[in-house]
Structures are given as C-alpha cells and as structure tokens.
C-alpha atoms as a PDB file:
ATOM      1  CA  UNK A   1      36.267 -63.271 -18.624  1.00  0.00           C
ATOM      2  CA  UNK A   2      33.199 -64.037 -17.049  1.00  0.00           C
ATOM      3  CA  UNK A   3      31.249 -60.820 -16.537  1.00  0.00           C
ATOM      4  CA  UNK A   4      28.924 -62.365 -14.378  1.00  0.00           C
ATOM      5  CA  UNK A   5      31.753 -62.593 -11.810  1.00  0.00           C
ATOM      6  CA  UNK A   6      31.489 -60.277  -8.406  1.00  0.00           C
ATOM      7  CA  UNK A   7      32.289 -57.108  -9.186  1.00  0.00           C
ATOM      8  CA  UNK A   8      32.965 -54.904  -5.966  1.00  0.00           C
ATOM      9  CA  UNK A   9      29.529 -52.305  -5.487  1.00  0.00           C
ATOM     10  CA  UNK A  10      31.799 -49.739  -5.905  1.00  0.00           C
ATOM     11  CA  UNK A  11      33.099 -48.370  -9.187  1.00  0.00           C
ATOM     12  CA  UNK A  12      36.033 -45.707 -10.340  1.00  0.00           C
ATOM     13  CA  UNK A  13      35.590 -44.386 -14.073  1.00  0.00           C
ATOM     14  CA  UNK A  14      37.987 -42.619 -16.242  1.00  0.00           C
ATOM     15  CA  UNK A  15      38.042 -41.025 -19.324  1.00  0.00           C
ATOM     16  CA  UNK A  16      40.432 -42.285 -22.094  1.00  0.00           C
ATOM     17  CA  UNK A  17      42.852 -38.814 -21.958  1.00  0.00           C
ATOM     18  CA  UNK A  18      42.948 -39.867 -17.875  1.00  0.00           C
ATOM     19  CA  UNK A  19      44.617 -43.016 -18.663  1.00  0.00           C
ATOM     20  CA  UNK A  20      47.026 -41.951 -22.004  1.00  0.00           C
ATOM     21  CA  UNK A  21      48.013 -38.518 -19.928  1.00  0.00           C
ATOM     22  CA  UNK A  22      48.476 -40.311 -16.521  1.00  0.00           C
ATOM     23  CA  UNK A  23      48.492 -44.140 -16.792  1.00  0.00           C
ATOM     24  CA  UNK A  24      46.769 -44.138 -13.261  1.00  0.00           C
ATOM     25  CA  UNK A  25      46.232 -48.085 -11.541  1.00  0.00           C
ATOM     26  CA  UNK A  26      43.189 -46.624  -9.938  1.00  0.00           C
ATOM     27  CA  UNK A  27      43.165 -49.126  -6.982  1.00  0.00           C
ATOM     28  CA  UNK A  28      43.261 -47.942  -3.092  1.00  0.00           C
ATOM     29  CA  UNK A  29      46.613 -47.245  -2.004  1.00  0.00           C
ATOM     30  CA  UNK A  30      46.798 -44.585   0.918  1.00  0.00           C
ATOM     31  CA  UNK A  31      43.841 -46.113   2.916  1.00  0.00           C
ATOM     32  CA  UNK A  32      43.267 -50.122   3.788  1.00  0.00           C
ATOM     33  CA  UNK A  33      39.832 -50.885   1.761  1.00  0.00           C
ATOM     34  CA  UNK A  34      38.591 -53.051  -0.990  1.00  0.00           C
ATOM     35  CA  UNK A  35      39.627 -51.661  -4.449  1.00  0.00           C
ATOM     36  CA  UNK A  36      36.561 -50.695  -6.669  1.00  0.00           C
ATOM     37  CA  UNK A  37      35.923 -51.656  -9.994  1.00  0.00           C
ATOM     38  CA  UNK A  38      37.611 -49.739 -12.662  1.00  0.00           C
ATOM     39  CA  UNK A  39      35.693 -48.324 -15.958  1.00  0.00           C
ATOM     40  CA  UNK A  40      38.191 -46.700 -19.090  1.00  0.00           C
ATOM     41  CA  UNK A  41      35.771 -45.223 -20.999  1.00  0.00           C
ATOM     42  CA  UNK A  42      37.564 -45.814 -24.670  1.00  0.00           C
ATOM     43  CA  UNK A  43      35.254 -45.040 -27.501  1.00  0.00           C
ATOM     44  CA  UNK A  44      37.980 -46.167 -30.320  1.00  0.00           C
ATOM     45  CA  UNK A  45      40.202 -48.456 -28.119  1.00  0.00           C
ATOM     46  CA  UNK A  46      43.484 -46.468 -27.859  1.00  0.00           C
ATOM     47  CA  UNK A  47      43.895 -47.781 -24.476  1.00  0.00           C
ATOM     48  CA  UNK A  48      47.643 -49.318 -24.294  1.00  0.00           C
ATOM     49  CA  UNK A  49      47.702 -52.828 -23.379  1.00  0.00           C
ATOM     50  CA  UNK A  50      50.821 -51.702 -21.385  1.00  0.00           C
ATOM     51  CA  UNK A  51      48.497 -49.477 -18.913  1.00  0.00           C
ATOM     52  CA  UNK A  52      48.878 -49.497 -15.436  1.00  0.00           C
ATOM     53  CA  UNK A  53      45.105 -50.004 -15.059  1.00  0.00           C
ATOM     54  CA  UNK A  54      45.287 -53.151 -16.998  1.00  0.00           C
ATOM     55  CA  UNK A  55      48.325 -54.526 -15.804  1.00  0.00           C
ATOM     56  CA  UNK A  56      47.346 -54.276 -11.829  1.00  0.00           C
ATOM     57  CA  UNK A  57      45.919 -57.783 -10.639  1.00  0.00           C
ATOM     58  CA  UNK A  58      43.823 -55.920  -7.786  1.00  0.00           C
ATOM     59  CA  UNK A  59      40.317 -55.261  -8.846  1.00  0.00           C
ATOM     60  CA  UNK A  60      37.752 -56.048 -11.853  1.00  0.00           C
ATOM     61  CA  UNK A  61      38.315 -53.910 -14.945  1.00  0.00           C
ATOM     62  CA  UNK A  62      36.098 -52.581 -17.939  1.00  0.00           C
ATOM     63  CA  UNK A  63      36.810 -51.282 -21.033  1.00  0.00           C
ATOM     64  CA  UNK A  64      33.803 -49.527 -22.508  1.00  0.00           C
ATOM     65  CA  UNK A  65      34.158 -48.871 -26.292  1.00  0.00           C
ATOM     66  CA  UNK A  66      32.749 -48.583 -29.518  1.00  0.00           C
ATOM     67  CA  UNK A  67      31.769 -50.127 -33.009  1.00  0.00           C
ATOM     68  CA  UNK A  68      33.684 -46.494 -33.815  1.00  0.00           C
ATOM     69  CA  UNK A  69      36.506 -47.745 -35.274  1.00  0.00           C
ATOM     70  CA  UNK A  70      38.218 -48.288 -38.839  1.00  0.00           C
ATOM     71  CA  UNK A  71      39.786 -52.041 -38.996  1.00  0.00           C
ATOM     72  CA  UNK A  72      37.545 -54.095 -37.343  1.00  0.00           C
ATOM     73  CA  UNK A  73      40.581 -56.680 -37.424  1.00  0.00           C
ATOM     74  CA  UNK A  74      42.541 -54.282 -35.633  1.00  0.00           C
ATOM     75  CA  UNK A  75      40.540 -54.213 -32.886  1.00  0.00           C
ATOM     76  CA  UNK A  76      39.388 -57.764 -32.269  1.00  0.00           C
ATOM     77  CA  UNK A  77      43.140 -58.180 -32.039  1.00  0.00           C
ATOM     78  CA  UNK A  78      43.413 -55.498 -29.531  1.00  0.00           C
ATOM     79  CA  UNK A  79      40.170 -56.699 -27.302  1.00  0.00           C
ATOM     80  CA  UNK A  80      41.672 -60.403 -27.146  1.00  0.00           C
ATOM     81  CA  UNK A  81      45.056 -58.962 -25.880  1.00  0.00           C
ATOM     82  CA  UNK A  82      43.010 -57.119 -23.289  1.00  0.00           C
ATOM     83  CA  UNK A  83      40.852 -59.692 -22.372  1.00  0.00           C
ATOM     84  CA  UNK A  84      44.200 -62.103 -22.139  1.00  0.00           C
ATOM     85  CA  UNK A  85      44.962 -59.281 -19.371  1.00  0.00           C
ATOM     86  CA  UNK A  86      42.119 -60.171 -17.515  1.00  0.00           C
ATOM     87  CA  UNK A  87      39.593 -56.900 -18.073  1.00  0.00           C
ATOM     88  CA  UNK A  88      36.522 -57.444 -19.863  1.00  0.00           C
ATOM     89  CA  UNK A  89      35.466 -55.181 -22.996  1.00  0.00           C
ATOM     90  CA  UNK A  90      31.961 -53.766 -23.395  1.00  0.00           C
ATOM     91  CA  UNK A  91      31.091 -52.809 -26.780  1.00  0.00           C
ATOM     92  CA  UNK A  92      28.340 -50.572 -26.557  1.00  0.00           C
ATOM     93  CA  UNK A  93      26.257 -48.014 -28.860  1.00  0.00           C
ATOM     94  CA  UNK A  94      27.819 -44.723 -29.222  1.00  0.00           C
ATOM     95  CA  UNK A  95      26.569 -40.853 -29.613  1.00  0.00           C
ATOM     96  CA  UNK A  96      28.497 -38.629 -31.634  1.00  0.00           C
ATOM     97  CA  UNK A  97      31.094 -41.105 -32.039  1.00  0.00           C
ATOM     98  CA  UNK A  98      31.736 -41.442 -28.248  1.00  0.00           C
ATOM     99  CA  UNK A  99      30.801 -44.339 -25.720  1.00  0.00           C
ATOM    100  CA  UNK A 100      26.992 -43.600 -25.227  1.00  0.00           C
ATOM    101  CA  UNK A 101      27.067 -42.740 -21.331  1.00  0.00           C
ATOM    102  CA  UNK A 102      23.477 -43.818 -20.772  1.00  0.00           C
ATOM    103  CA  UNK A 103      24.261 -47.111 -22.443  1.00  0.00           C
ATOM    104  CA  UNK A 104      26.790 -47.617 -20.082  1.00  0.00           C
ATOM    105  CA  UNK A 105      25.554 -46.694 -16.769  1.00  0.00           C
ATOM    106  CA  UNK A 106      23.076 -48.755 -17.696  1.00  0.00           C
ATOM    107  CA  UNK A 107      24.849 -51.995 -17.992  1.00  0.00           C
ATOM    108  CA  UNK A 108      26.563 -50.968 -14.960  1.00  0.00           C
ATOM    109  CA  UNK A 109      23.193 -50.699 -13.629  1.00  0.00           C
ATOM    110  CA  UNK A 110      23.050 -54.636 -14.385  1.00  0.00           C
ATOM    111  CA  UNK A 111      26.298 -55.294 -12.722  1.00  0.00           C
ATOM    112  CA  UNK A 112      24.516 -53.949  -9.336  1.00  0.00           C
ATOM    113  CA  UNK A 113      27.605 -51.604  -9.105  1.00  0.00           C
ATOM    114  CA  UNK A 114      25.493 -48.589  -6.654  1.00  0.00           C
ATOM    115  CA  UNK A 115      27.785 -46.259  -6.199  1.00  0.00           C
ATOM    116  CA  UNK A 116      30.346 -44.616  -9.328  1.00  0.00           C
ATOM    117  CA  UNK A 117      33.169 -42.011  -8.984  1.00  0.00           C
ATOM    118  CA  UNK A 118      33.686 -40.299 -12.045  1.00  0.00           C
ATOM    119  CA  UNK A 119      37.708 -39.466 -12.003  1.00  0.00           C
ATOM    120  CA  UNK A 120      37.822 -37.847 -14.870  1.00  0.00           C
ATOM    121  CA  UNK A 121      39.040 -34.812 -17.064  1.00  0.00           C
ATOM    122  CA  UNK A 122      37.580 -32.064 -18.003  1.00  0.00           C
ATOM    123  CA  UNK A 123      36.054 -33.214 -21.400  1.00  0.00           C
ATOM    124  CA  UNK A 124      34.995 -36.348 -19.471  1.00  0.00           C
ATOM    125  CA  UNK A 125      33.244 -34.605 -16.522  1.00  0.00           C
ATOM    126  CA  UNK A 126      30.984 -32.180 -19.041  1.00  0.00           C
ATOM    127  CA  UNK A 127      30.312 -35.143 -21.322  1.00  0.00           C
ATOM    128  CA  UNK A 128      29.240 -37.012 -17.558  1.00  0.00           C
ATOM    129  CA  UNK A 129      27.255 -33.263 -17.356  1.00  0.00           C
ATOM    130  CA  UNK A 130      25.068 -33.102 -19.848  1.00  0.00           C
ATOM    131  CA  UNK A 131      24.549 -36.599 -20.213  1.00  0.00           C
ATOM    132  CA  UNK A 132      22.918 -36.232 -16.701  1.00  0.00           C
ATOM    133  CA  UNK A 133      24.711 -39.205 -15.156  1.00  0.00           C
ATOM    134  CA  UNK A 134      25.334 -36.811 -12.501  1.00  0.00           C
ATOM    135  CA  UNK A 135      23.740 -36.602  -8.825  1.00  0.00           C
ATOM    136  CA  UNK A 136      26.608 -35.491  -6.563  1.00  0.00           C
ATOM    137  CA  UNK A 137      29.589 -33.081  -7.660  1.00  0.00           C
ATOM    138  CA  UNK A 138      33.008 -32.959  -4.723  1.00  0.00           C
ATOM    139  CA  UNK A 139      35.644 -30.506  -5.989  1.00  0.00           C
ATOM    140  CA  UNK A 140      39.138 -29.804  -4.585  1.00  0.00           C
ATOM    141  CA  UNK A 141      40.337 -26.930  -4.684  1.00  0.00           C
ATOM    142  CA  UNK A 142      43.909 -25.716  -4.213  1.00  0.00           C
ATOM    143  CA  UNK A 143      45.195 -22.661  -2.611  1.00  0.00           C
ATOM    144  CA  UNK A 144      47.037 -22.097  -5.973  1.00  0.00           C
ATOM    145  CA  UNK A 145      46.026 -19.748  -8.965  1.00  0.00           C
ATOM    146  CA  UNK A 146      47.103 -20.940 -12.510  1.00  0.00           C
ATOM    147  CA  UNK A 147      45.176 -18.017 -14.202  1.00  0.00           C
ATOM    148  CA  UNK A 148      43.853 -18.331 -17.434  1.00  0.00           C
ATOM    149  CA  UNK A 149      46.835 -20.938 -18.796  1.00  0.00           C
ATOM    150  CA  UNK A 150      45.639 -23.516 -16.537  1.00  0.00           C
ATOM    151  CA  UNK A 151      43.392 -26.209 -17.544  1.00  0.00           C
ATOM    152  CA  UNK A 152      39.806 -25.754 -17.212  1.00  0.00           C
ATOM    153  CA  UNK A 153      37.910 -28.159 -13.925  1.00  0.00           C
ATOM    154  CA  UNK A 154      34.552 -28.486 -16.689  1.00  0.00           C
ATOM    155  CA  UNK A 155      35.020 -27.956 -20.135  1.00  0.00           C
ATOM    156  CA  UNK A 156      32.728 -27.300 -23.116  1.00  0.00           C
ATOM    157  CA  UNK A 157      29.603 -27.370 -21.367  1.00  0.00           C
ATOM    158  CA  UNK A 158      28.623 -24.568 -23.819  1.00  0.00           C
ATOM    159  CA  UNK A 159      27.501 -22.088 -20.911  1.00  0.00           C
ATOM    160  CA  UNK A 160      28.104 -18.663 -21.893  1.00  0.00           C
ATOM    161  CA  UNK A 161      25.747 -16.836 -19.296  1.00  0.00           C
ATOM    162  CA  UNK A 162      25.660 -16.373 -15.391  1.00  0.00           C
ATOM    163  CA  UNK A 163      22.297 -17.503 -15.562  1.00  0.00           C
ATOM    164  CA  UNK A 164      23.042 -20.514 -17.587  1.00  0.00           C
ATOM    165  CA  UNK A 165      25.347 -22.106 -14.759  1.00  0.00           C
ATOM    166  CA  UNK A 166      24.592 -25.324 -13.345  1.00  0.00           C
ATOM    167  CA  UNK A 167      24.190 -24.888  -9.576  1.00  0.00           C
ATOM    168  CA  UNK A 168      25.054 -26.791  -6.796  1.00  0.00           C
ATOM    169  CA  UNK A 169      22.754 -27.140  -3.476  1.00  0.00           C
ATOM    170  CA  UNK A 170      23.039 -28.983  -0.351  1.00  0.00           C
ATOM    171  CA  UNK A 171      27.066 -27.505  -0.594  1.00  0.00           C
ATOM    172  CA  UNK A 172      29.489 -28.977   2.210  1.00  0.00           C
ATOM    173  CA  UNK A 173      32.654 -27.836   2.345  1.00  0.00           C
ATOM    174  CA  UNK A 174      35.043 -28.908   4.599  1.00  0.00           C
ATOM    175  CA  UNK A 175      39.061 -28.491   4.520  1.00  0.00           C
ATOM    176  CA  UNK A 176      41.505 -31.390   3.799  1.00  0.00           C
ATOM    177  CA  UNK A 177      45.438 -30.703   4.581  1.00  0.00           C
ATOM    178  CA  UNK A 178      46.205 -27.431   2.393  1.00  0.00           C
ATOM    179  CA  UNK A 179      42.851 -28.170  -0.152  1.00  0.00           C
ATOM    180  CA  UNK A 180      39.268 -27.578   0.296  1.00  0.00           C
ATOM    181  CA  UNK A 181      36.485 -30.153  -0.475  1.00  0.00           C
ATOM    182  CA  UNK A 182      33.517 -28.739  -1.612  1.00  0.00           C
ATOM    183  CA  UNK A 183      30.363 -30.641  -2.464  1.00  0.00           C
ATOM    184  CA  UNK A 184      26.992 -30.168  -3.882  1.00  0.00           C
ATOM    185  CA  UNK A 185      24.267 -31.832  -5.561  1.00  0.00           C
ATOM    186  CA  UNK A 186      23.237 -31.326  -9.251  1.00  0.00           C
END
C-alpha cells in the first residue's frame, strides 16, 4: 500500500490488548462523519488478521510494530497477509521491547495526521503518559462503583504519593446521558 496515500487528519489509536480483548472496527458509526485513520499499536504482531479493524474497508489503517520478534519468517508472512488486507505496517524502533511512542508520533507527524485520540487501555494510556505524547486528557465517568475489583482507568504510572499525581488544568466537565465528561490538560 502506498503510504503516501491521503490519510484523513484525524487519527484513532489503540493498544494491542484493545483490539485482542474487544476486536473494535474503530470507524464512526453513531454520528455521520469521515472515519479517521486507525493506529494498532502491536509491538510483536499478535494482531489477528481476522480483526474487525482490518477487515472494515472504511478508513486507512496502521499497524505499528517491532523488529521484537523471534521468527523473522513468521512475521514477514504475517505483514504480507496484512498488507493483502489493505493496512500498511510500520516497523519502527522499540523501547523496552515495546513500539517506541516517540518514533511513532513522529512518523505520524509526517503523515500530517494533527489531531490523535488515544482509545486505549490502561497499560496503553500510562505508556501514552510518560512517554509525554499527551496534551489533552477527556475521561468518562460512570455513575457506577466497581470498587477495588474493577480495572484500573491509568495503570502503572508508578505514582505512589498525593504529591506525585499528574494534574489536570483548564478542567471542563460537562454531563453526557447518565456519564460525565471531564477534561483537562496535562
């Protein structure tokens, strides 16, 4: 695929665990508007070519990956089948065995994509964190308490102290059916 092609300004990225736990399509579906581009972050390529997100025709898609894998066979077999699905697969430098995040916004960067949504988990959006890709945070919140059993919004961010936390300014919150949209700039 030609990566050179137009790729809407626009961008949604997930995390790996977002598309093996969910198998979203990540296109627009509730609202009429263009869909964005669409970023699997995949540092050892376990993304199944079955996926939703590769088997929608709407929209560009990017797999960002790694050298950070074991048969290098393997996985040019696995990037031709997902090229032959139309997606195109970056191969960029990693960081702890992970998809170097500054690496890949800046190639994005190059693609003139302006504005990203990062859609991901919880291991995804503190790896997004402290890799300072961050400008502007928007959390839902539910009126529902999971208590300690339910899964952390941020995880392993390594804060242990009140005065450690990463705070938010320029907060607007503003409600949405049952939820609450609050959001705030790093």
């Amino acid at each position: 695929m030609d990566y050179r092609r137009a790729i809407p300004q626009i961008c949604v990225m997930v995390g790996i665990g977002t598309v093996l736990r969910d198998d979203p399509e990540l296109t627009v579906r509730l609202v009429k508007g263009k869909d964005p581009a669409r970023v699997v972050v995949d540092s050892k390529l376990r993304i199944p070519v079955t996926a939703k997100v590769l088997n929608s025709k709407r929209g560009s898609v990017i797999i960002a990956t790694t050298h950070e894998r074991q048969e290098a066979r393997g996985k040019r077999q696995k990037i031709k089948k997902i090229e032959a699905k139309g997606a195109e697969v970056w191969i960029l430098p990693s960081k702890k065995k992970e998809v170097d995040l500054t690496a890949l916004m800046k190639e994005i960067g190059k693609r003139e994509i302006i504005n990203l949504i990062i859609e991901g988990g919880s291991k995804f959006a503190a790896s997004a964190i402290k890799e300072r890709i961050v400008d502007k945070v928007a959390i839902f919140l539910a009126p529902k308490i999971l208590g300690k059993e339910g899964l952390p919004m941020i995880g392993g961010l390594g804060i242990r102290r009140l005065s450690e936390a990463i705070c938010l300014r320029k907060l607007q919150c503003k409600k949405i059916g049952e939820d609450i949209l609050v959001e705030g700039y790093l």
